[in-house]
N, C-alpha and C. Protein backbone atom coordinates (compact mmCIF):
# COMPACT_ATOMS: atom_id res chain seq x y z
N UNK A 1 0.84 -1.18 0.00
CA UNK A 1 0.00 0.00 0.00
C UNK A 1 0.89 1.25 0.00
N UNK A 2 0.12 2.35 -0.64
CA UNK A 2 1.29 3.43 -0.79
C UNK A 2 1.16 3.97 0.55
N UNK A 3 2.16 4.74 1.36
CA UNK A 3 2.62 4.79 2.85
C UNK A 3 1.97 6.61 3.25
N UNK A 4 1.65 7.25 1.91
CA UNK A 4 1.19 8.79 2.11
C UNK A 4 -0.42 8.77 2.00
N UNK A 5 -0.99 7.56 1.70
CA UNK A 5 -2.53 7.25 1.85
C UNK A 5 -2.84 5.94 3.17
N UNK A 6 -2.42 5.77 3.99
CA UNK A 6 -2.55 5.34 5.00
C UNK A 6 -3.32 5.94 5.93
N UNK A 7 -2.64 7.12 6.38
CA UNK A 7 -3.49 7.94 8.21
C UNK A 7 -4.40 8.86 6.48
N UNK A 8 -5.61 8.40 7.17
CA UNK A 8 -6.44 9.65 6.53
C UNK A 8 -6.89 10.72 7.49
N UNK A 9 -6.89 10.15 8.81
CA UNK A 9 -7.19 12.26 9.86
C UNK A 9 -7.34 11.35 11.37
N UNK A 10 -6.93 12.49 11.84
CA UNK A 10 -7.26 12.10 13.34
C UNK A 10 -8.96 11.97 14.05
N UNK A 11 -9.38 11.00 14.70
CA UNK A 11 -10.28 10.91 15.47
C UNK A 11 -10.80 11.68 17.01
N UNK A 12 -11.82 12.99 16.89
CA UNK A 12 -11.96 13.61 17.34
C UNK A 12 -12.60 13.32 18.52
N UNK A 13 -12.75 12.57 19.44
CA UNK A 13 -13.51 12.57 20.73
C UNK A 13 -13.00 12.97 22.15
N UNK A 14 -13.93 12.89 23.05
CA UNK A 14 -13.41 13.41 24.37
C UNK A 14 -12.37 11.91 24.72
N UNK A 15 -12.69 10.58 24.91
CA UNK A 15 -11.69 9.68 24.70
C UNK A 15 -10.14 9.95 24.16
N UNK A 16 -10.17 10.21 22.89
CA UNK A 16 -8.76 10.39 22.37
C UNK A 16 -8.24 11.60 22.45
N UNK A 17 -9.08 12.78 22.95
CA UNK A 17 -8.13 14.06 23.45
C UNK A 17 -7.64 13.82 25.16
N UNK A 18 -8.37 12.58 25.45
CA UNK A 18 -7.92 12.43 26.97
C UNK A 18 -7.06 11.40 27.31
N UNK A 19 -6.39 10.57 25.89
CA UNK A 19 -4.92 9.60 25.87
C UNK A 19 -4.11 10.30 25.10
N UNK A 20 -4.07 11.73 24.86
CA UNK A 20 -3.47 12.42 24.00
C UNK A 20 -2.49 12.30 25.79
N UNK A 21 -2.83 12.78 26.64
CA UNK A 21 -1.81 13.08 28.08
C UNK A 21 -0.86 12.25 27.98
N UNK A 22 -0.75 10.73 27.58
CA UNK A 22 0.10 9.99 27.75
C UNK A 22 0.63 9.36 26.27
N UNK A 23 1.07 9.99 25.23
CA UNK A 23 1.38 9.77 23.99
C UNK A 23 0.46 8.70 23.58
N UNK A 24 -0.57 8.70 23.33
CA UNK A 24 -1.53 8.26 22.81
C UNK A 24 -2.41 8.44 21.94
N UNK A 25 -2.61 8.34 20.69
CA UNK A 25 -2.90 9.43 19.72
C UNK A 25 -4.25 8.14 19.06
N UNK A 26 -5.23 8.48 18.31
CA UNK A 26 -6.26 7.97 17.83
C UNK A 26 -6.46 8.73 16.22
N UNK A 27 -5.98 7.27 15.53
CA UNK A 27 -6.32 8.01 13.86
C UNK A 27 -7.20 7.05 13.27
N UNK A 28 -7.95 7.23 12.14
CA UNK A 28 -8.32 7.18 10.81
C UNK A 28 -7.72 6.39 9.83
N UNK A 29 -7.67 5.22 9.69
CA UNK A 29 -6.82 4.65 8.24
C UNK A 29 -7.53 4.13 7.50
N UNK A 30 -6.84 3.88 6.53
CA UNK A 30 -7.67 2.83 5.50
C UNK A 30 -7.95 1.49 5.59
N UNK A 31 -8.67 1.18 4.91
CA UNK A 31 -9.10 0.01 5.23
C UNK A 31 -8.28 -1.31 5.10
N UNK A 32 -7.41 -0.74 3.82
CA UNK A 32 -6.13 -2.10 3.53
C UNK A 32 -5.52 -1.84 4.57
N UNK A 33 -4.91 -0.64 5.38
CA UNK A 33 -3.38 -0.62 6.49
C UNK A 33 -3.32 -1.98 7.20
N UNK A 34 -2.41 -1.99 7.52
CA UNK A 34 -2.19 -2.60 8.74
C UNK A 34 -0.54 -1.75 9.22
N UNK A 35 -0.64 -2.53 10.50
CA UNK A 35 -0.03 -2.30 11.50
C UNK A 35 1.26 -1.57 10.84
N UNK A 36 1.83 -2.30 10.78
CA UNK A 36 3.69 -2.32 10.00
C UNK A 36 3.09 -1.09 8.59
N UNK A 37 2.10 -0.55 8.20
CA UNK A 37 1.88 0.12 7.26
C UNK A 37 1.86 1.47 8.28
N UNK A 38 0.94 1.56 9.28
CA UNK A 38 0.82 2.90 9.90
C UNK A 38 2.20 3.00 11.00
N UNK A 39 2.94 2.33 11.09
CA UNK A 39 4.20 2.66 11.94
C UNK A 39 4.80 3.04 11.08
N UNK A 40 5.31 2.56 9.63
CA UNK A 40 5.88 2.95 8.74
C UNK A 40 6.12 4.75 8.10
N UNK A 41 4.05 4.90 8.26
CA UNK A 41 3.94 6.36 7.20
C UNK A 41 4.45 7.25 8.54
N UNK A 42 4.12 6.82 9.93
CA UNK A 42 4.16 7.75 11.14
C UNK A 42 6.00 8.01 10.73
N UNK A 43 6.50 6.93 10.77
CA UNK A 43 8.13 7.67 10.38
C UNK A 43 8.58 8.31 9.23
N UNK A 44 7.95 7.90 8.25
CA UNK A 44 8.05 8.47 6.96
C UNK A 44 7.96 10.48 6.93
N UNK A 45 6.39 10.25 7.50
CA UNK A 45 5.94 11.26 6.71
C UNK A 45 5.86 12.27 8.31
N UNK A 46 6.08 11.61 9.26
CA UNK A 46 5.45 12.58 10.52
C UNK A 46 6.99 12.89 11.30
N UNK A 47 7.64 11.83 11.08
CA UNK A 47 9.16 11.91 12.19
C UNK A 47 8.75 11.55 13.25
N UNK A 48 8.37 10.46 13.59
CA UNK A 48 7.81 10.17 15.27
C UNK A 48 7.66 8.53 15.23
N UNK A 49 8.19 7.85 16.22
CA UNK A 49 8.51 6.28 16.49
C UNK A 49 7.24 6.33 17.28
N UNK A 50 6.64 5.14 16.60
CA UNK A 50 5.36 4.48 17.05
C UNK A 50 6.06 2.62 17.96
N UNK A 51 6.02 2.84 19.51
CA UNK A 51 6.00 1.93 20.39
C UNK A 51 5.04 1.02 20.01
N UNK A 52 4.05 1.09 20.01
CA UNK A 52 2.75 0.18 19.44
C UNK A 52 1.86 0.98 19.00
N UNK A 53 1.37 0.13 18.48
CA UNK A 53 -0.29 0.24 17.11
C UNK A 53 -0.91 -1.23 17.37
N UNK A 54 -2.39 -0.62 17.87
CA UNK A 54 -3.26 -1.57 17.83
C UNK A 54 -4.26 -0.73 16.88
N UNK A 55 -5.09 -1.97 16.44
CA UNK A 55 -6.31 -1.49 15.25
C UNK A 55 -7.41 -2.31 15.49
N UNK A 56 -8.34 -1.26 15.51
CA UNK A 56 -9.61 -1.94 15.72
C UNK A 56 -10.83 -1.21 14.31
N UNK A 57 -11.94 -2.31 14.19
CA UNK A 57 -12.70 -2.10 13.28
C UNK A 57 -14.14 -1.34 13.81
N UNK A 58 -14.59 -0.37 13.16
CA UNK A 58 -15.71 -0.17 13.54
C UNK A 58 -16.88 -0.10 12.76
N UNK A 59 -18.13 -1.01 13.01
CA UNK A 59 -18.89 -1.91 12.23
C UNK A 59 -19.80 -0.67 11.96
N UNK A 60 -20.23 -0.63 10.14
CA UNK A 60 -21.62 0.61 10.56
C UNK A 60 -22.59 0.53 11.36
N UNK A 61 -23.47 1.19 11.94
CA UNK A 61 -24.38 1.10 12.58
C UNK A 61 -26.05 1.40 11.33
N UNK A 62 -26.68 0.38 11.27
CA UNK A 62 -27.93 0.48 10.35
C UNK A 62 -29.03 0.46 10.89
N UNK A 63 -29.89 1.42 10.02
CA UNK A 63 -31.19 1.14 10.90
C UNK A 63 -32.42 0.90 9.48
N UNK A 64 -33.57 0.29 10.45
CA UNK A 64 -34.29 -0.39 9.49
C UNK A 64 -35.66 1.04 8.76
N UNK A 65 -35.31 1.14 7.54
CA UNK A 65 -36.66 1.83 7.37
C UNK A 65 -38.02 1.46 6.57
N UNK A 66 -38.51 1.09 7.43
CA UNK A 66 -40.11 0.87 7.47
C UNK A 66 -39.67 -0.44 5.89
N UNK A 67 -40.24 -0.31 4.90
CA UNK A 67 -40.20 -1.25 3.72
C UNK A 67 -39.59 -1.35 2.99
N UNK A 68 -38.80 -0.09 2.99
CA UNK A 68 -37.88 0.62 1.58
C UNK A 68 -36.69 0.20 2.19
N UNK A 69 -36.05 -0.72 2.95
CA UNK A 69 -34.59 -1.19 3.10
C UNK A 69 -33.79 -0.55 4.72
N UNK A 70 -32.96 -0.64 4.14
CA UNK A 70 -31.89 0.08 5.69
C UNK A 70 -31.12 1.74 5.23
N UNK A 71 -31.12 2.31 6.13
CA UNK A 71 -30.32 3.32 5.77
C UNK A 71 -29.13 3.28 7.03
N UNK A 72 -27.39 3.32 6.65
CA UNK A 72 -26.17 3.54 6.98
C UNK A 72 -26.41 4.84 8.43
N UNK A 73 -26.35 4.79 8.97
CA UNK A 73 -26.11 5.90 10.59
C UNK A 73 -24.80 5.98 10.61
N UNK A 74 -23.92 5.54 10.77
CA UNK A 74 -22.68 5.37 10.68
C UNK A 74 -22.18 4.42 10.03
N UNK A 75 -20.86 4.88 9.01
CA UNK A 75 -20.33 4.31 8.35
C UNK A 75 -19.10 3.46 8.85
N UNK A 76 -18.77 2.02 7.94
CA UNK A 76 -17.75 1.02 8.47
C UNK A 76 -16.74 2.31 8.27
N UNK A 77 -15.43 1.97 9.93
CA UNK A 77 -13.79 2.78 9.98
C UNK A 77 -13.59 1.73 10.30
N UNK A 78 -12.20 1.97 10.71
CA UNK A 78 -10.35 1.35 10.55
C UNK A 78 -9.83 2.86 11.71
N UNK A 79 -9.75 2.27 13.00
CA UNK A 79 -9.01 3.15 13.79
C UNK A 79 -7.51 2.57 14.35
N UNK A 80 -6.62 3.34 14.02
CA UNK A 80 -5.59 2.73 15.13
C UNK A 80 -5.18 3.33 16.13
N UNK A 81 -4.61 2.97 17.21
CA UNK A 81 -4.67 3.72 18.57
C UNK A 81 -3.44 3.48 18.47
N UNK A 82 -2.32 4.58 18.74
CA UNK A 82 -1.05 4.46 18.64
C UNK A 82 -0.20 5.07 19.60
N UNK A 83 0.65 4.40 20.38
CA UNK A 83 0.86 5.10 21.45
C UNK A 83 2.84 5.15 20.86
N UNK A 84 3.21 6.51 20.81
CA UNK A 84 4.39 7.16 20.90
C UNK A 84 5.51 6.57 21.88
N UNK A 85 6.76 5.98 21.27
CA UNK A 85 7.73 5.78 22.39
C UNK A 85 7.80 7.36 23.05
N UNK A 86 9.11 6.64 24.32
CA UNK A 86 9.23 8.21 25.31
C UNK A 86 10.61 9.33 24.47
N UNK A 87 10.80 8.64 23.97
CA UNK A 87 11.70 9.78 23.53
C UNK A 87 11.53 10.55 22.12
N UNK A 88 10.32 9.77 21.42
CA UNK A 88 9.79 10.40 20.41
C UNK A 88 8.95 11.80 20.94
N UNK A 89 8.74 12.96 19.61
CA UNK A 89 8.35 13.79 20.07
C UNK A 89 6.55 13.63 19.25
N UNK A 90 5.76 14.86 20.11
CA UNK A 90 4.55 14.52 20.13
C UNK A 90 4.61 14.70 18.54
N UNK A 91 3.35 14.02 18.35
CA UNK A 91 2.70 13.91 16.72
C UNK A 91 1.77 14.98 16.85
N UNK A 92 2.11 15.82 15.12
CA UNK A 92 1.53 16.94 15.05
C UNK A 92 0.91 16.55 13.23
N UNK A 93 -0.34 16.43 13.15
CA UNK A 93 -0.69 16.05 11.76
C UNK A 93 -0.79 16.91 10.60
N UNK A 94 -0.25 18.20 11.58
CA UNK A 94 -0.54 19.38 10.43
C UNK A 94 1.36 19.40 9.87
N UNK A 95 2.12 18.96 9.95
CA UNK A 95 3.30 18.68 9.60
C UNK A 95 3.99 17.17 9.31
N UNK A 96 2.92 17.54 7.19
CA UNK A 96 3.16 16.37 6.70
C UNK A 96 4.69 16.77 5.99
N UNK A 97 5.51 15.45 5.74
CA UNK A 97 6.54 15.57 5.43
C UNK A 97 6.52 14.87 3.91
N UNK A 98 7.27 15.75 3.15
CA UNK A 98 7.31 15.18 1.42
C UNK A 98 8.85 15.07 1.13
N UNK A 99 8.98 13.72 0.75
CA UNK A 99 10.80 13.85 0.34
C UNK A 99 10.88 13.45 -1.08
């Protein structure tokens, strides 16, 4: 997978602004990444050593309408929760790197 389409944006909740305290950061990927793909672009493109990456899936949520089928409430993500070694510096997503 190409390594500059991997993190598509950070995940905005009160949760992940409250593991931001302990290098803990919550992103957005695609659906192909995996693991060894988002540690990769984080050095590539951000300058920052990823200690671990876990990834979890999140299933859409559907609801039924009346005869005419289901309509999508939330759409299927790909989050990874990535927590920063200690001597790396914090991750800043507005400083993408192009070489």
């Amino acid at each position: 997978m190409e390594l500059s389409r991997v993190i598509i944006g950070q995940v905005m909740t009160e949760k992940a602004e409250a593991l931001k305290g302990i290098k803990t950061f919550t992103l957005h990927i695609a659906q192909d990444a995996t693991k060894v793909d988002v540690k990769n672009a984080l050095k590539k493109f951000y300058d920052v050593e990823a200690a671990s990456v876990r990834i979890m899936l999140t299933r859409p949520k559907t609801r039924q309408m009346g005869g005419r089928g289901t309509m999508e409430k939330r759409h299927r993500m790909k989050k990874a929760l990535v927590t920063l070694s200690k001597k790396s510096k914090t991750l800043d997503l507005a400083t993408f790197k192009t070489r």
